[in-house]
C-alpha atoms as a PDB file:
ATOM      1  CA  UNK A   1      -6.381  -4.742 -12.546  1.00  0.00           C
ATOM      2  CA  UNK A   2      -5.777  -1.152 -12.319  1.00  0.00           C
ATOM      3  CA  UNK A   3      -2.232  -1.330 -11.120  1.00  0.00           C
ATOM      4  CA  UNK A   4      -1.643  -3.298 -14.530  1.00  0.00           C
ATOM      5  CA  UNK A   5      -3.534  -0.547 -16.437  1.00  0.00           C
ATOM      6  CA  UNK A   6      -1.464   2.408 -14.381  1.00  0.00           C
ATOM      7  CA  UNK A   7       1.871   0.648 -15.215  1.00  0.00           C
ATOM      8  CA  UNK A   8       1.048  -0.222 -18.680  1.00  0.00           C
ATOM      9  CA  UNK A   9       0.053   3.353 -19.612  1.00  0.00           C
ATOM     10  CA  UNK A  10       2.953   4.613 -17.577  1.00  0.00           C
ATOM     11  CA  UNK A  11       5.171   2.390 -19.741  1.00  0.00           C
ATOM     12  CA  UNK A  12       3.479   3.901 -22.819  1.00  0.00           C
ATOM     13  CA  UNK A  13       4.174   7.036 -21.783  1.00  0.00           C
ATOM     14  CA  UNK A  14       7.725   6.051 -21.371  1.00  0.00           C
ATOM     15  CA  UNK A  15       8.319   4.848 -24.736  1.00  0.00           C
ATOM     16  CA  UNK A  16       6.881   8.069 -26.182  1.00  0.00           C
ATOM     17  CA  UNK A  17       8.862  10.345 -24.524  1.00  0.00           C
ATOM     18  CA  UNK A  18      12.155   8.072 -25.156  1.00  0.00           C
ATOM     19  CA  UNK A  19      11.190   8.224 -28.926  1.00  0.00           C
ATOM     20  CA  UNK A  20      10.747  11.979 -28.904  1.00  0.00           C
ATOM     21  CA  UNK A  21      14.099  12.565 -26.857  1.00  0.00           C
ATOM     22  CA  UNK A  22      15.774  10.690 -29.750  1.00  0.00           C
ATOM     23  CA  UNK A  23      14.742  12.216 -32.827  1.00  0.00           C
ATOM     24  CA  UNK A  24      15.186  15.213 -31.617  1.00  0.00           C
ATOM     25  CA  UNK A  25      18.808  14.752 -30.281  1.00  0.00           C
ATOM     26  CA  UNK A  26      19.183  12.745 -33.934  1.00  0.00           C
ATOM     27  CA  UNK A  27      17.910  16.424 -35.710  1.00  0.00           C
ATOM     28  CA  UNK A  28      20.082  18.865 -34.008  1.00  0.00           C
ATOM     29  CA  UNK A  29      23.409  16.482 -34.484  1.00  0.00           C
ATOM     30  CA  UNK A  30      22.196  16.342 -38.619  1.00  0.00           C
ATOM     31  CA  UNK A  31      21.389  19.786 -38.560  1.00  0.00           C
ATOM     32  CA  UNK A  32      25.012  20.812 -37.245  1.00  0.00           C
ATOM     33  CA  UNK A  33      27.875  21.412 -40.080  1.00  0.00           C
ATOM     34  CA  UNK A  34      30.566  19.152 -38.908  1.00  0.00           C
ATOM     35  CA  UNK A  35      33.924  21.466 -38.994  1.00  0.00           C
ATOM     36  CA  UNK A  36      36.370  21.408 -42.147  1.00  0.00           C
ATOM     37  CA  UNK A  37      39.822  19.891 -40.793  1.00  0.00           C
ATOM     38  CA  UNK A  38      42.702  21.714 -42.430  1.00  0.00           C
ATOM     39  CA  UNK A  39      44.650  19.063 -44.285  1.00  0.00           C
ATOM     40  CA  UNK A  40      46.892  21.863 -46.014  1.00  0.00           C
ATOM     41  CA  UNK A  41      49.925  22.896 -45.305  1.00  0.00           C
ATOM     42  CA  UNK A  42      50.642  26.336 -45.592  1.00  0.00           C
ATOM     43  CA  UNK A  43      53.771  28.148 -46.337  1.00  0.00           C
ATOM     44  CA  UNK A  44      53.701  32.148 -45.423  1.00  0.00           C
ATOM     45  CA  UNK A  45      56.615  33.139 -47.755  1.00  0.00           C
ATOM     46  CA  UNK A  46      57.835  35.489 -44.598  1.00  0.00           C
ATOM     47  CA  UNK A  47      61.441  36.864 -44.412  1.00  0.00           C
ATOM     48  CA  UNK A  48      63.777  34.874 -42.088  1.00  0.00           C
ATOM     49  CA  UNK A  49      63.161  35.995 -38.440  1.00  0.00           C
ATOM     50  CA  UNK A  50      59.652  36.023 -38.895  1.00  0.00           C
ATOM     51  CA  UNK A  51      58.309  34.395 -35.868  1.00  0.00           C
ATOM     52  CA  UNK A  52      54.428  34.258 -35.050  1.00  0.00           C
ATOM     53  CA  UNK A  53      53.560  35.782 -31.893  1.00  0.00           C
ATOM     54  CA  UNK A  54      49.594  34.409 -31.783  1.00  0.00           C
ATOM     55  CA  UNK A  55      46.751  33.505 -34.069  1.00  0.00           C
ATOM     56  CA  UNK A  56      43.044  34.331 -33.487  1.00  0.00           C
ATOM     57  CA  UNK A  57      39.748  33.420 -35.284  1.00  0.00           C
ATOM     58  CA  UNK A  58      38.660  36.374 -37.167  1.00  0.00           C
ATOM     59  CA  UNK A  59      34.853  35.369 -38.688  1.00  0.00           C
ATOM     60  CA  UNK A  60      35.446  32.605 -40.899  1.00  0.00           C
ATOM     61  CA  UNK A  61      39.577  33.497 -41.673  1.00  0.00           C
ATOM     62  CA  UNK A  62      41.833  32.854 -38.940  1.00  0.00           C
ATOM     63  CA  UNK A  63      44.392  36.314 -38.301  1.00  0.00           C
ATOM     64  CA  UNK A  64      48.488  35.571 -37.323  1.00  0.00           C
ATOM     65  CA  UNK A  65      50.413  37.981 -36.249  1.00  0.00           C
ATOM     66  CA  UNK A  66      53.917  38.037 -37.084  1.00  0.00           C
ATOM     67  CA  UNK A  67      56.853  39.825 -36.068  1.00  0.00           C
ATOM     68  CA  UNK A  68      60.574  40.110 -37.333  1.00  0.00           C
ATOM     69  CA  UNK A  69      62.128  40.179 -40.458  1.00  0.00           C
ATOM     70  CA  UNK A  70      60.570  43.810 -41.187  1.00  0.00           C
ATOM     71  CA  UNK A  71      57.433  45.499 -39.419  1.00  0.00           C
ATOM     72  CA  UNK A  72      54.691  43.606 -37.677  1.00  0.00           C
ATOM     73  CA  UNK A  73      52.087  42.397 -39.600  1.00  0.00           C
ATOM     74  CA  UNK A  74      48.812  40.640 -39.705  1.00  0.00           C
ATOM     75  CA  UNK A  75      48.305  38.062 -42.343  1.00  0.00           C
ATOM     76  CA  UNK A  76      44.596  36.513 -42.745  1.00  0.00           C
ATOM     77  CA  UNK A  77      44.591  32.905 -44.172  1.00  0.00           C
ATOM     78  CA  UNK A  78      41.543  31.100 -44.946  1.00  0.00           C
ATOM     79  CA  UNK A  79      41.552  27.961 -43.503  1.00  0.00           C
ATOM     80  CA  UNK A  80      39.555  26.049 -46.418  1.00  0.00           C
ATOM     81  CA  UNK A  81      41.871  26.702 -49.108  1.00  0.00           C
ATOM     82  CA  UNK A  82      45.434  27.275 -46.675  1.00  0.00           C
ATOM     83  CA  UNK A  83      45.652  30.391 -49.178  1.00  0.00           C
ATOM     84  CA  UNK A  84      46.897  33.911 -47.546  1.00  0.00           C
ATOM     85  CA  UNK A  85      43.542  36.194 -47.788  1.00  0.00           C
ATOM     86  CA  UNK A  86      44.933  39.363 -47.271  1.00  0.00           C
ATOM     87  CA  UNK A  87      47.540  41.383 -45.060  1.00  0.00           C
ATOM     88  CA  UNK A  88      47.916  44.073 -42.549  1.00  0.00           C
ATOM     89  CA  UNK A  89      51.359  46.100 -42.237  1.00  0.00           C
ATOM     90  CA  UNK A  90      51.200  47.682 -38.650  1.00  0.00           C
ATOM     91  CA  UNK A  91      54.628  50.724 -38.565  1.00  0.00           C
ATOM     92  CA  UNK A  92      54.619  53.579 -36.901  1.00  0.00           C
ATOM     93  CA  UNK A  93      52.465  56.613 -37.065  1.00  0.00           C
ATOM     94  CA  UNK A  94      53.303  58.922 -39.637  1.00  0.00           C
ATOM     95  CA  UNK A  95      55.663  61.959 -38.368  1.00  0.00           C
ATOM     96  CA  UNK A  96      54.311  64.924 -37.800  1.00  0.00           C
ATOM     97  CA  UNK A  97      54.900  67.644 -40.500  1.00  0.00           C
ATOM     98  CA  UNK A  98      57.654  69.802 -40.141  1.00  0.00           C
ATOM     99  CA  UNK A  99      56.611  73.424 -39.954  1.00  0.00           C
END
């Protein structure tokens, strides 16, 4: 009789912890915000030569940088809306001033 008892509370035990293992993996998949596929497709508007040389996540924009067809440049696009957020020119330094 206390074998049964043993491996009925053991089995008991089992189904609580198998419960609590599964709402808890069900909460954190919920509570995750699935990621936004970009569906878009996005046209730069660069001048011919433009190539891009690599693209990086840059918080919640994604940065390319481009070379050719003029100076090198950063352009940040936002990946929800496939819309250009903003640009950086990188030329030279300016020269120094002539005495």
């Amino acid at each position: 009789m206390r074998l049964l008892k043993a491996i009925t509370i053991g089995m008991g035990l089992l189904i609580v912890v198998a419960t609590t293992v599964l709402v808890v993996v069900i909460a954190q998949r919920l509570g995750r915000p699935e990621p936004v596929p970009i569906e878009t497709a996005l046209v730069l508007n660069e001048p011919s030569g433009t190539r891009i040389v690599g693209v990086a996540a840059a918080g919640d924009r994604l940065a390319a940088l481009l070379q050719g067809g003029g100076t090198d440049r950063i352009v940040l696009i936002d990946p929800r809306t496939g819309s250009v957020a903003g640009r950086v020119e990188l030329g030279d330094a300016a020269p120094p001033p002539r005495p």
